[in-house]
N, C-alpha and C. Protein backbone atom coordinates (compact mmCIF):
# COMPACT_ATOMS: atom_id res chain seq x y z
N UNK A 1 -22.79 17.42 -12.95
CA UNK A 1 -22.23 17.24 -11.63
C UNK A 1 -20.92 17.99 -11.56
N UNK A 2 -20.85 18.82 -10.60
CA UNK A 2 -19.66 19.36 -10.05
C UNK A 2 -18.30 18.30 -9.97
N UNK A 3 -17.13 19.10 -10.12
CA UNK A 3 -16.16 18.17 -9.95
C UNK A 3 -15.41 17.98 -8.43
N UNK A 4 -16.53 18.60 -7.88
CA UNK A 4 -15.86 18.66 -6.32
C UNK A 4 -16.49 17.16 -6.04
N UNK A 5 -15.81 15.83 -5.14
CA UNK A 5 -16.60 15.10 -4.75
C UNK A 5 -16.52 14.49 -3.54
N UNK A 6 -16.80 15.91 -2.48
CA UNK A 6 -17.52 15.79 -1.61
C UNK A 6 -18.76 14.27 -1.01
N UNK A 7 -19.08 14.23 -0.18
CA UNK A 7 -20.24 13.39 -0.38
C UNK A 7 -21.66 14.10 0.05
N UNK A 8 -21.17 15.59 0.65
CA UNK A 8 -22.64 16.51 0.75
C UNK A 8 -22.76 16.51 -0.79
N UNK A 9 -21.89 17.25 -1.72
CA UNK A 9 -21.71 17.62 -2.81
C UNK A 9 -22.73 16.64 -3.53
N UNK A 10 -21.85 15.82 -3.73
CA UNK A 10 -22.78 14.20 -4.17
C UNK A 10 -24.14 13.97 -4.10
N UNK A 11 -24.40 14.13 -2.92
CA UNK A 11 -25.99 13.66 -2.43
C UNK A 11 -27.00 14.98 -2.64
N UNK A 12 -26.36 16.18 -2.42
CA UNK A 12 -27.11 17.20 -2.82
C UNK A 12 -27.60 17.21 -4.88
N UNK A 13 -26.06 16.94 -5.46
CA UNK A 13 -26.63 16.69 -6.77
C UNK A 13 -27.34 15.78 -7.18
N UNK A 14 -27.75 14.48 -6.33
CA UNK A 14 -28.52 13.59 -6.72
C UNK A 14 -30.00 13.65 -5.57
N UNK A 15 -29.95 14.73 -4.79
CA UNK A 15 -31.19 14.65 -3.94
C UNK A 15 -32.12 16.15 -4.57
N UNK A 16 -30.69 16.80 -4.86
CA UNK A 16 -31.68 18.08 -5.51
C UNK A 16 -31.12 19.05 -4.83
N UNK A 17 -31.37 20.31 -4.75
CA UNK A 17 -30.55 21.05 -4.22
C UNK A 17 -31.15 22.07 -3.49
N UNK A 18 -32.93 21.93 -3.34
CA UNK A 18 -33.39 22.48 -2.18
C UNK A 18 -32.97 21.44 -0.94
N UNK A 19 -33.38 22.22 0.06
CA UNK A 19 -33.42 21.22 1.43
C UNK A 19 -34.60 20.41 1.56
N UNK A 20 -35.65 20.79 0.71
CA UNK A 20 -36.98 20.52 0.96
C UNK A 20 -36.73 19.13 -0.09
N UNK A 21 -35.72 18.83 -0.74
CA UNK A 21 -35.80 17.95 -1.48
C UNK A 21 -34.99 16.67 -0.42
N UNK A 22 -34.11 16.96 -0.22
CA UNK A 22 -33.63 15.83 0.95
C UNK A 22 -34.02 15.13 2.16
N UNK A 23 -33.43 14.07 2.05
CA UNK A 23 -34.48 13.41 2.92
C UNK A 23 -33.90 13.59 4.35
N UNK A 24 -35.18 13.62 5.03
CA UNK A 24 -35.24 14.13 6.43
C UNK A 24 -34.94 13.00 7.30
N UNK A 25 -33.91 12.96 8.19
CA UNK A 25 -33.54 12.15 9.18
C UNK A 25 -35.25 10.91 9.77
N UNK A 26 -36.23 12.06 10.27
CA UNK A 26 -36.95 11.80 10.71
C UNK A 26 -38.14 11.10 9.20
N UNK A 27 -37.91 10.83 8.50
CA UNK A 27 -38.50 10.65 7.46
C UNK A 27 -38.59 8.42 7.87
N UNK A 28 -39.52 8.21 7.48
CA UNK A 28 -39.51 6.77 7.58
C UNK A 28 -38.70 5.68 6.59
N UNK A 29 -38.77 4.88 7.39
CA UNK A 29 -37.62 3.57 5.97
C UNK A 29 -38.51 3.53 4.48
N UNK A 30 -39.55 3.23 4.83
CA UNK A 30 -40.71 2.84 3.38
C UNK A 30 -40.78 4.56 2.27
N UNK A 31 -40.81 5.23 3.50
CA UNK A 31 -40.54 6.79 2.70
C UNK A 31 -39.25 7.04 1.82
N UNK A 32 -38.09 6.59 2.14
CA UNK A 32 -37.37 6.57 1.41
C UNK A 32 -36.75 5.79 0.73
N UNK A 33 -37.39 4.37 0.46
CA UNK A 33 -37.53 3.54 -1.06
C UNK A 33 -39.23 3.66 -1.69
N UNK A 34 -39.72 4.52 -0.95
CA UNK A 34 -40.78 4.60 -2.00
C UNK A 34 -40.69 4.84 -3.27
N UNK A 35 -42.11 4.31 -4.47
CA UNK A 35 -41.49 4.89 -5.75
C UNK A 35 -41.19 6.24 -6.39
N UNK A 36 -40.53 6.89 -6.94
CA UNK A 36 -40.17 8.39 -6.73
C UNK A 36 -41.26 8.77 -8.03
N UNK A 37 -41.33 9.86 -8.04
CA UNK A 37 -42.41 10.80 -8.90
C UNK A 37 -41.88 11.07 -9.78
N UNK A 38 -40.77 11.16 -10.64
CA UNK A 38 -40.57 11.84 -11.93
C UNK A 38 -39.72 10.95 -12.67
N UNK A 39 -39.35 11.22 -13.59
CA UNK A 39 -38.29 10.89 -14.20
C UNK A 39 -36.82 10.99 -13.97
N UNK A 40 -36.85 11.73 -12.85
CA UNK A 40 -35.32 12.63 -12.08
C UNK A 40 -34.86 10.82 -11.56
N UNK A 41 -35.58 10.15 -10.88
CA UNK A 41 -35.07 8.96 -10.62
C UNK A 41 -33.95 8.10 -11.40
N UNK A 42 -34.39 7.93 -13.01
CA UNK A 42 -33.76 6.85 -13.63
C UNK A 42 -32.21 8.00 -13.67
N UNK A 43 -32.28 9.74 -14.30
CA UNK A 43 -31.19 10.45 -14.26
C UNK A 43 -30.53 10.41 -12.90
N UNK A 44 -30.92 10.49 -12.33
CA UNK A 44 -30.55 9.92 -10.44
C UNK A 44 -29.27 8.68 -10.43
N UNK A 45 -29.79 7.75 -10.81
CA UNK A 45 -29.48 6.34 -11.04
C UNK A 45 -28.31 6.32 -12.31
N UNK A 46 -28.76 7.08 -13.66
CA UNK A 46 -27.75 7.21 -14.80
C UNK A 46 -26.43 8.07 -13.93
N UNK A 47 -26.71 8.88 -13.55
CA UNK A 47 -25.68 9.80 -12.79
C UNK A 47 -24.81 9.42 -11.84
N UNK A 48 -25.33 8.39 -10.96
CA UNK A 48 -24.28 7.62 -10.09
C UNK A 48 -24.03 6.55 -10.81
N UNK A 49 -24.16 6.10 -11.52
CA UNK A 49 -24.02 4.56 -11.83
C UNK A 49 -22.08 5.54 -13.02
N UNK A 50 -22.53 6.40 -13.90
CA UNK A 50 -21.43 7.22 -14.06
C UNK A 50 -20.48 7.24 -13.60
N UNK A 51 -20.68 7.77 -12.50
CA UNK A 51 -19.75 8.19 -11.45
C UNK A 51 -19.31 7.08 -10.70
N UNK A 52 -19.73 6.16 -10.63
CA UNK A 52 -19.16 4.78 -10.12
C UNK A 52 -18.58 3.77 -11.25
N UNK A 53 -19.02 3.92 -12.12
CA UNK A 53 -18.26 3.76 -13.08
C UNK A 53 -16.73 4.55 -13.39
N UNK A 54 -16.60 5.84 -13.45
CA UNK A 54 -15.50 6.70 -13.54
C UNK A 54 -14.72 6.78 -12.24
N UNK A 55 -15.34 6.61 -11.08
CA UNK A 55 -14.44 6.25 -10.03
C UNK A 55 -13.69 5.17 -9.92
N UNK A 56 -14.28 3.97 -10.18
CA UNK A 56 -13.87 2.78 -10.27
C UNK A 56 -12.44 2.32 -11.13
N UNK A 57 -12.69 3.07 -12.70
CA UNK A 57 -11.52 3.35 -13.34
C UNK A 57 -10.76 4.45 -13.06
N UNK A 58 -10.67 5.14 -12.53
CA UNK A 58 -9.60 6.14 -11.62
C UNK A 58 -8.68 5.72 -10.65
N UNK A 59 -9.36 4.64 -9.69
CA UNK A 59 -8.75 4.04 -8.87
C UNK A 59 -7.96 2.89 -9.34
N UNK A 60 -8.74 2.20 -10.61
CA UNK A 60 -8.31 0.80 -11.44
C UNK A 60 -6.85 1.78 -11.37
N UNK A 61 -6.79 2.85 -12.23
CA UNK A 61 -5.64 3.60 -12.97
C UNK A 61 -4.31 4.18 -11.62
N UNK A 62 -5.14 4.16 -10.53
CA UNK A 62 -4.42 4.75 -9.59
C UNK A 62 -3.39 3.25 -8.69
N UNK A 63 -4.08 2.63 -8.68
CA UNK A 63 -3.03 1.09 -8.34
C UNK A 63 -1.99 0.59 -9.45
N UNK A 64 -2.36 0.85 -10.33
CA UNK A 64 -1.28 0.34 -11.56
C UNK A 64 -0.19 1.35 -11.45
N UNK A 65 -0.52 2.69 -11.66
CA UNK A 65 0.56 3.56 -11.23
C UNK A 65 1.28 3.61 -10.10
N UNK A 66 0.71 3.56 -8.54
CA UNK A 66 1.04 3.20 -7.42
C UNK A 66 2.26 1.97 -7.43
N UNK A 67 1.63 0.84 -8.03
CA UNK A 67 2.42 -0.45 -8.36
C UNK A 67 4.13 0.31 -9.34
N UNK A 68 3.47 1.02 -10.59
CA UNK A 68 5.42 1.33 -10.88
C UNK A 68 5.64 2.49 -10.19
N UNK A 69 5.29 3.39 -9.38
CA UNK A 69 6.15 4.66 -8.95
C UNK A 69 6.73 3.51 -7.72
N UNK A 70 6.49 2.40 -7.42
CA UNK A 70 7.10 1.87 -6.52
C UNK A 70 7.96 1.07 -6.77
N UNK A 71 8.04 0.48 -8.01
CA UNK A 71 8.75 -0.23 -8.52
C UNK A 71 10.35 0.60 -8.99
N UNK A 72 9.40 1.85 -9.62
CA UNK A 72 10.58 2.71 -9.44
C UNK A 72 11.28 2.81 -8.77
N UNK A 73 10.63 3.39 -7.37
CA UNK A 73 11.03 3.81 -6.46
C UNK A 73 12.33 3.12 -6.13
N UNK A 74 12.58 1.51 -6.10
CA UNK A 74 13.07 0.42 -5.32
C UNK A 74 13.65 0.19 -5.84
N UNK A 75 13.95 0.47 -7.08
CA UNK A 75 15.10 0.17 -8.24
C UNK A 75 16.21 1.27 -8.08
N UNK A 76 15.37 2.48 -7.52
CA UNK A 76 16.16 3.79 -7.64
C UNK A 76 16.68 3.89 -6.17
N UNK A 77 16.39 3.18 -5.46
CA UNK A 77 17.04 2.95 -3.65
C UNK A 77 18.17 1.95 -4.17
N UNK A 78 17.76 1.27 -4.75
CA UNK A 78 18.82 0.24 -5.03
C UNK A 78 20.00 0.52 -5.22
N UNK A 79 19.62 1.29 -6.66
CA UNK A 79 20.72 2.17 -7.21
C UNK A 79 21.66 2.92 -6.13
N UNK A 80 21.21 3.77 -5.56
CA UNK A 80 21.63 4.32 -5.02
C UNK A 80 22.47 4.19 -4.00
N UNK A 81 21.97 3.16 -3.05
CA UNK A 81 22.32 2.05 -2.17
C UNK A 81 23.86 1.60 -2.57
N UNK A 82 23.47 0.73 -3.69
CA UNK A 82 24.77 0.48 -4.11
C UNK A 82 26.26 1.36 -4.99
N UNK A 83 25.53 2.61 -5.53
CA UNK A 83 26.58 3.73 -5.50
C UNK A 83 27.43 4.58 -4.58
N UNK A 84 26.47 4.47 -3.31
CA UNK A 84 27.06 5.10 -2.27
C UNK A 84 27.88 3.78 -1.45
N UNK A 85 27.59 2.71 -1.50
CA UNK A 85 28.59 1.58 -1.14
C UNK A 85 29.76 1.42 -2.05
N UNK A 86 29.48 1.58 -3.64
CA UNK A 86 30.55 1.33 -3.71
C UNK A 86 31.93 2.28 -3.51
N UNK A 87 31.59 3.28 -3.50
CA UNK A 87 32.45 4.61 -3.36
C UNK A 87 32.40 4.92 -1.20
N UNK A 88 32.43 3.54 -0.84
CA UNK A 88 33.02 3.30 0.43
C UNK A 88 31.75 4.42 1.32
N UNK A 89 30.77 4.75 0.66
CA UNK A 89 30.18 5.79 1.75
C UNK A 89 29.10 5.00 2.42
N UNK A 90 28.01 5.09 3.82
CA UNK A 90 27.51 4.11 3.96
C UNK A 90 26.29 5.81 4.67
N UNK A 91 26.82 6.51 4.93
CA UNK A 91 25.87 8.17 4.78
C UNK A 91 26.37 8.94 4.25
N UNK A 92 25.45 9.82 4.33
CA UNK A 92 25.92 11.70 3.70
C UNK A 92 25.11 12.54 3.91
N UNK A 93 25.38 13.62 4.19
CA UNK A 93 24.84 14.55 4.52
C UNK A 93 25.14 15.67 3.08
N UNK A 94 24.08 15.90 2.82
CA UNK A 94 24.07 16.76 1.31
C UNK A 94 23.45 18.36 1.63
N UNK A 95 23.96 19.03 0.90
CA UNK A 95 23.78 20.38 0.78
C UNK A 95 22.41 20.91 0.91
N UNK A 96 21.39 20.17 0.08
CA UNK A 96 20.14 20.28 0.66
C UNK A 96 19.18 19.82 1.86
N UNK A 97 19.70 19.04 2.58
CA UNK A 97 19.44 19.08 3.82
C UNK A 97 19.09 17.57 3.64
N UNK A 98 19.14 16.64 2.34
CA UNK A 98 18.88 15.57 2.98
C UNK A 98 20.09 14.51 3.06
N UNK A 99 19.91 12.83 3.80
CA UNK A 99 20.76 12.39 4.56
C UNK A 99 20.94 11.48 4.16
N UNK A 100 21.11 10.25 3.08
CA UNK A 100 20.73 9.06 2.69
C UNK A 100 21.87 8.27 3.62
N UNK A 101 20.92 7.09 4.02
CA UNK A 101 21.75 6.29 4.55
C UNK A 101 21.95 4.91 3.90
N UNK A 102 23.11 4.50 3.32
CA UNK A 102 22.69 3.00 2.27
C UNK A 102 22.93 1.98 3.77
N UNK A 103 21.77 1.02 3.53
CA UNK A 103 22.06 -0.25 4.58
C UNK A 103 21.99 -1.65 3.54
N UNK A 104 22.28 -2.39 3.83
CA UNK A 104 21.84 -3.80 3.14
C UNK A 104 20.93 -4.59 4.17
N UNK A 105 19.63 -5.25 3.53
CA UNK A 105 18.59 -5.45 4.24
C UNK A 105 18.69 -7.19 3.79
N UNK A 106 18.58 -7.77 4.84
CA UNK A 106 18.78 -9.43 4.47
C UNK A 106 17.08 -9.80 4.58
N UNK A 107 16.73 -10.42 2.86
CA UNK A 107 15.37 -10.64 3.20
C UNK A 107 15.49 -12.15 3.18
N UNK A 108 14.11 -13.26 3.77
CA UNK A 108 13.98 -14.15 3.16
C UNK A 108 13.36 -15.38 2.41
N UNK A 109 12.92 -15.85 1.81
CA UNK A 109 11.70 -16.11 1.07
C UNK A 109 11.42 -17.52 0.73
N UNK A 110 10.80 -18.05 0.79
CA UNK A 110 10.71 -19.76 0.77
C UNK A 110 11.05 -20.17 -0.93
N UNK A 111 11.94 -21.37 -0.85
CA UNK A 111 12.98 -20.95 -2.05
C UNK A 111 11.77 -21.90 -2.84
N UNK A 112 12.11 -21.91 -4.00
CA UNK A 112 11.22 -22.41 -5.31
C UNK A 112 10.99 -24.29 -4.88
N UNK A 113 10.08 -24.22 -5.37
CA UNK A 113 9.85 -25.61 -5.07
C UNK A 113 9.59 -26.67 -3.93
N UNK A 114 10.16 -25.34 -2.24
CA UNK A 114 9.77 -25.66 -1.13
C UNK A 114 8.23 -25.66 -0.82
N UNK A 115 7.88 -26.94 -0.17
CA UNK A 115 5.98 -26.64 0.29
C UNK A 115 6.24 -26.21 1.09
N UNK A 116 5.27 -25.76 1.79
CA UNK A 116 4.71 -24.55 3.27
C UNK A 116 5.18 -26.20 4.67
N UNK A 117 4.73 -27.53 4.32
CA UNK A 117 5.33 -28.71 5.16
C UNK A 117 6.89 -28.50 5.11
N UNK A 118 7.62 -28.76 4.52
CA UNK A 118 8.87 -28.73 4.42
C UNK A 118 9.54 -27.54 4.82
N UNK A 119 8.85 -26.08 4.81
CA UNK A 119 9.37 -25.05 5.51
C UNK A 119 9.18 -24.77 7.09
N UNK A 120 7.58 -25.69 7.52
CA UNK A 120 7.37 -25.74 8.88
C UNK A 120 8.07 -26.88 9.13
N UNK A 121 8.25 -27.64 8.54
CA UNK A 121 9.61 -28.71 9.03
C UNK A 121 10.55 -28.20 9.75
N UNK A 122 11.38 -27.73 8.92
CA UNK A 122 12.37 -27.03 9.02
C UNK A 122 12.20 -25.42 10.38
N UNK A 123 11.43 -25.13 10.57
CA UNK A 123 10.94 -24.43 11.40
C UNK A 123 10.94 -25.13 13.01
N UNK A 124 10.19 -26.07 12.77
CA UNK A 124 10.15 -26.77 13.92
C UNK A 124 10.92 -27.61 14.02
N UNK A 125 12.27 -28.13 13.66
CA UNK A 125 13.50 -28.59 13.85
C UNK A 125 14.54 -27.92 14.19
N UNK A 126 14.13 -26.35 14.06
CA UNK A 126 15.27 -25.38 14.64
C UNK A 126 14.48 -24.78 15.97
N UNK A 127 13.58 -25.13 16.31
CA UNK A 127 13.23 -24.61 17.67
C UNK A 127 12.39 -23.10 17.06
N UNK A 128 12.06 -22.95 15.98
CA UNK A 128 11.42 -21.40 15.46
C UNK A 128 9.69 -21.86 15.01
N UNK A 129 9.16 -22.93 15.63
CA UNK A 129 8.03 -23.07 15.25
C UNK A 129 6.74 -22.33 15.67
N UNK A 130 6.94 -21.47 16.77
CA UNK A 130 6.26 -20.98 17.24
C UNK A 130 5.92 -19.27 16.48
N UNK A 131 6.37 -19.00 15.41
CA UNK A 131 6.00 -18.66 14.53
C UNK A 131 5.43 -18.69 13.90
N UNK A 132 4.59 -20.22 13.82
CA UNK A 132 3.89 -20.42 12.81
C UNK A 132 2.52 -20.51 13.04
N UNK A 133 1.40 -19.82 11.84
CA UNK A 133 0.21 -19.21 12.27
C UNK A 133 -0.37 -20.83 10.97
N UNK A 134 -1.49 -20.51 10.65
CA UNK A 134 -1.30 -21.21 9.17
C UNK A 134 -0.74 -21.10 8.22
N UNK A 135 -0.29 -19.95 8.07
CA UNK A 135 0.88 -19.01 7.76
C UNK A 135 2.08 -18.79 8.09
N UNK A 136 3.09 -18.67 7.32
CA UNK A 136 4.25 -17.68 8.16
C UNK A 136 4.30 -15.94 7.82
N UNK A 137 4.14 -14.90 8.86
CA UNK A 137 4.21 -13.98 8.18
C UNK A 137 5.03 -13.42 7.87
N UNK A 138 4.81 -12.92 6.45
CA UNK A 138 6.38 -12.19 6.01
C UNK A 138 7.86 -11.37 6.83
N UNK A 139 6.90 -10.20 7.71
CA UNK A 139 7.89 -9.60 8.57
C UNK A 139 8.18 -10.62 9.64
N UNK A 140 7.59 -10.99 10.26
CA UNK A 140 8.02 -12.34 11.34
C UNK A 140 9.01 -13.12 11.05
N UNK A 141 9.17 -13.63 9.41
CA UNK A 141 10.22 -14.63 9.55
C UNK A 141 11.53 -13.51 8.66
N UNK A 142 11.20 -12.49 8.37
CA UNK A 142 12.53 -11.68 8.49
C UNK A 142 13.18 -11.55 9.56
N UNK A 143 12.38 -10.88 10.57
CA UNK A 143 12.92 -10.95 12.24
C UNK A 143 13.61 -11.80 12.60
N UNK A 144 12.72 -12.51 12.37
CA UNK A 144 13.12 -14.31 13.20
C UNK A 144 14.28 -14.63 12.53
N UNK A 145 14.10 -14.90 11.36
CA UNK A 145 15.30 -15.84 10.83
C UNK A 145 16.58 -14.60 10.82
N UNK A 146 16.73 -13.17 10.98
CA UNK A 146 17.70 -12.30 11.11
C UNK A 146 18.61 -12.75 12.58
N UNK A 147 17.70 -12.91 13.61
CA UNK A 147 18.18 -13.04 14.92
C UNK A 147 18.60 -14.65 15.25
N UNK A 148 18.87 -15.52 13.73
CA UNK A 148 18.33 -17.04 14.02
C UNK A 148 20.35 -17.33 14.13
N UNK A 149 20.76 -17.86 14.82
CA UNK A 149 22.29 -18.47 15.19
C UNK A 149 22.40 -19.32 14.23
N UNK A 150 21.55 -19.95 13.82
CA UNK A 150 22.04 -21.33 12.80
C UNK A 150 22.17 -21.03 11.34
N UNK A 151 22.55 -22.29 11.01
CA UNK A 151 22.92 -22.27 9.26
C UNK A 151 21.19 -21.99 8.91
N UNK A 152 21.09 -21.14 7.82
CA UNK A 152 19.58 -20.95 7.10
C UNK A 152 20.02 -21.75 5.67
N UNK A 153 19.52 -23.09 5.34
CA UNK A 153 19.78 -23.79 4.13
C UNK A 153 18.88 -22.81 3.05
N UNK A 154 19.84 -23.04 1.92
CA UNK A 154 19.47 -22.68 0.76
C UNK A 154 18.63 -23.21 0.52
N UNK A 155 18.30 -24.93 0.46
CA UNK A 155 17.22 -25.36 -0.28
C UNK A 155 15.99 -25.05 0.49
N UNK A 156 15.79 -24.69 1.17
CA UNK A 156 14.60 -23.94 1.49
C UNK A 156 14.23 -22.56 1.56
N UNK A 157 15.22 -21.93 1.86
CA UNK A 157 15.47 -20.22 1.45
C UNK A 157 16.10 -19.46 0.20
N UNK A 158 15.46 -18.62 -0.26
CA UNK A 158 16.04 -18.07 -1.26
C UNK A 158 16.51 -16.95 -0.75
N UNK A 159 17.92 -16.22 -0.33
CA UNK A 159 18.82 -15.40 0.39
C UNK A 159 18.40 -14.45 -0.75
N UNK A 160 18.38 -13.40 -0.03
CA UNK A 160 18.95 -11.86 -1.18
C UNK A 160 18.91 -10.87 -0.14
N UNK A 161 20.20 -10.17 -0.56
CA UNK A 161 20.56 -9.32 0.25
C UNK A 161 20.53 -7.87 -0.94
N UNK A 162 19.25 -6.96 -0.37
CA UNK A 162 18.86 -5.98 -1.00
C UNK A 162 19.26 -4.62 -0.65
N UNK A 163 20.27 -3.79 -1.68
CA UNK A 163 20.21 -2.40 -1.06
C UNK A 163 19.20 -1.55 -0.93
N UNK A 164 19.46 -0.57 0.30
CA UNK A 164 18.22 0.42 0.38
C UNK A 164 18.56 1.55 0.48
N UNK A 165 17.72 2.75 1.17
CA UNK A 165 18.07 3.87 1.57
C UNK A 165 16.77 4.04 2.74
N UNK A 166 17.40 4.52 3.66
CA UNK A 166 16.56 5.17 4.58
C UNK A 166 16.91 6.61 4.29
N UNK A 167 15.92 7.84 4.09
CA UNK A 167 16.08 9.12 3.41
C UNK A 167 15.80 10.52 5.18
N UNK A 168 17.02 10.42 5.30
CA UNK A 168 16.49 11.50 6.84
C UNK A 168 16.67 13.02 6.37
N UNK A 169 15.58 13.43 7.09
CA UNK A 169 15.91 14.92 6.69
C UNK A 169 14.68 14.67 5.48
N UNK A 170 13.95 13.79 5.48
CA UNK A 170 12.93 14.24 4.52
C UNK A 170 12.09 15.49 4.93
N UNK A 171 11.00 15.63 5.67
CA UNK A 171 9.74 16.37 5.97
C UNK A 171 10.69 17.83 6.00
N UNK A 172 11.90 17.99 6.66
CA UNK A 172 12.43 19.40 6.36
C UNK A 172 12.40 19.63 5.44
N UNK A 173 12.92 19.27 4.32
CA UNK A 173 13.22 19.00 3.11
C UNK A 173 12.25 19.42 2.11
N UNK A 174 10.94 18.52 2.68
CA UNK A 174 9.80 18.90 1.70
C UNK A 174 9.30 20.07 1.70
N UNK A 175 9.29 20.03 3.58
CA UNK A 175 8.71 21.42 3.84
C UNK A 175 9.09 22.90 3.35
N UNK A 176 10.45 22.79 3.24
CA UNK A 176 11.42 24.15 2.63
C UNK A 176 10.86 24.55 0.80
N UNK A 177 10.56 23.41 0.46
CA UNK A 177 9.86 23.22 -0.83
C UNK A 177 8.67 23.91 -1.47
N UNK A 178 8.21 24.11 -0.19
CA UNK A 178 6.38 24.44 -0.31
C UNK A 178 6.23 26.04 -0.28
């Protein structure tokens, strides 16, 4: 099998690679689970089952990596975030065209040991219940509780105030690259 993977690609290497071998639109349902004539079937079957196999661990391999280039990523906003705060800067505009801007982002998270009752408690004692799904959703009660006037108790929230970067002047940036 080619390493292109197409899904003509695909189906042509497992249908055959005349036209006369593929199955015809107009071809019936029973025609094409009928039992096949050769032995090309079970290699048919060994060949995708392969390839679904090797896809499967590619992708396994591609979320785990995904998971730390992001982890990275957020450690290295952090960083940054807080270098350019502490040296009083809060933007910049850099020689290569890009712009970092450090903000501090107030997140907030149902503190340890709070149940999902005791947080809709608390929800619906501040007049913010209408937020609530069976769920609370994550960005919703950032919003919400950002725009909220009242005291947000600790024992139900766990506060952290996270540096970031918003990066402007990216796509120029990349683009000049290419």
């Amino acid at each position: 099998m080619s390493e292109n993977t197409e899904a003509d690609t695909l189906l042509d290497d497992i249908l055959g690679e005349s036209g006369a071998d593929k199955l015809q639109p107009t071809e019936s349902v029973d025609a094409m689970f009928a039992a096949p004539d050769s032995d090309d079937f079970n290699q048919q079957i060994e060949k995708m089952a392969v390839e679904i196999v090797v896809e499967d661990e590619a992708v396994a391999k591609l979320k785990s990596e995904h998971f730390d280039r992001k982890t990275k990523l957020d450690a290295l906003k952090s960083e940054l975030a807080t270098l350019m705060r502490q040296n009083g800067m809060s933007s910049v505009k850099l020689a290569n065209g890009l712009s970092p801007s450090a903000t501090i982002k107030t997140k907030y998270f149902k503190g340890p040991g709070v149940t999902d009752d005791m947080l809709f408690d608390w929800l619906h004692d501040n007049d913010l219940g209408d937020i609530i799904k069976p769920t609370v959703n994550y960005n919703t009660m950032q919003s919400t509780l950002k725009m909220f006037q009242g005291e947000i108790p600790d024992t139900i929230f766990n506060i952290s105030d996270v540096p970031t970067i918003r990066m402007n002047g990216k796509s120029k940036f990349l683009a000049s690259r290419e």
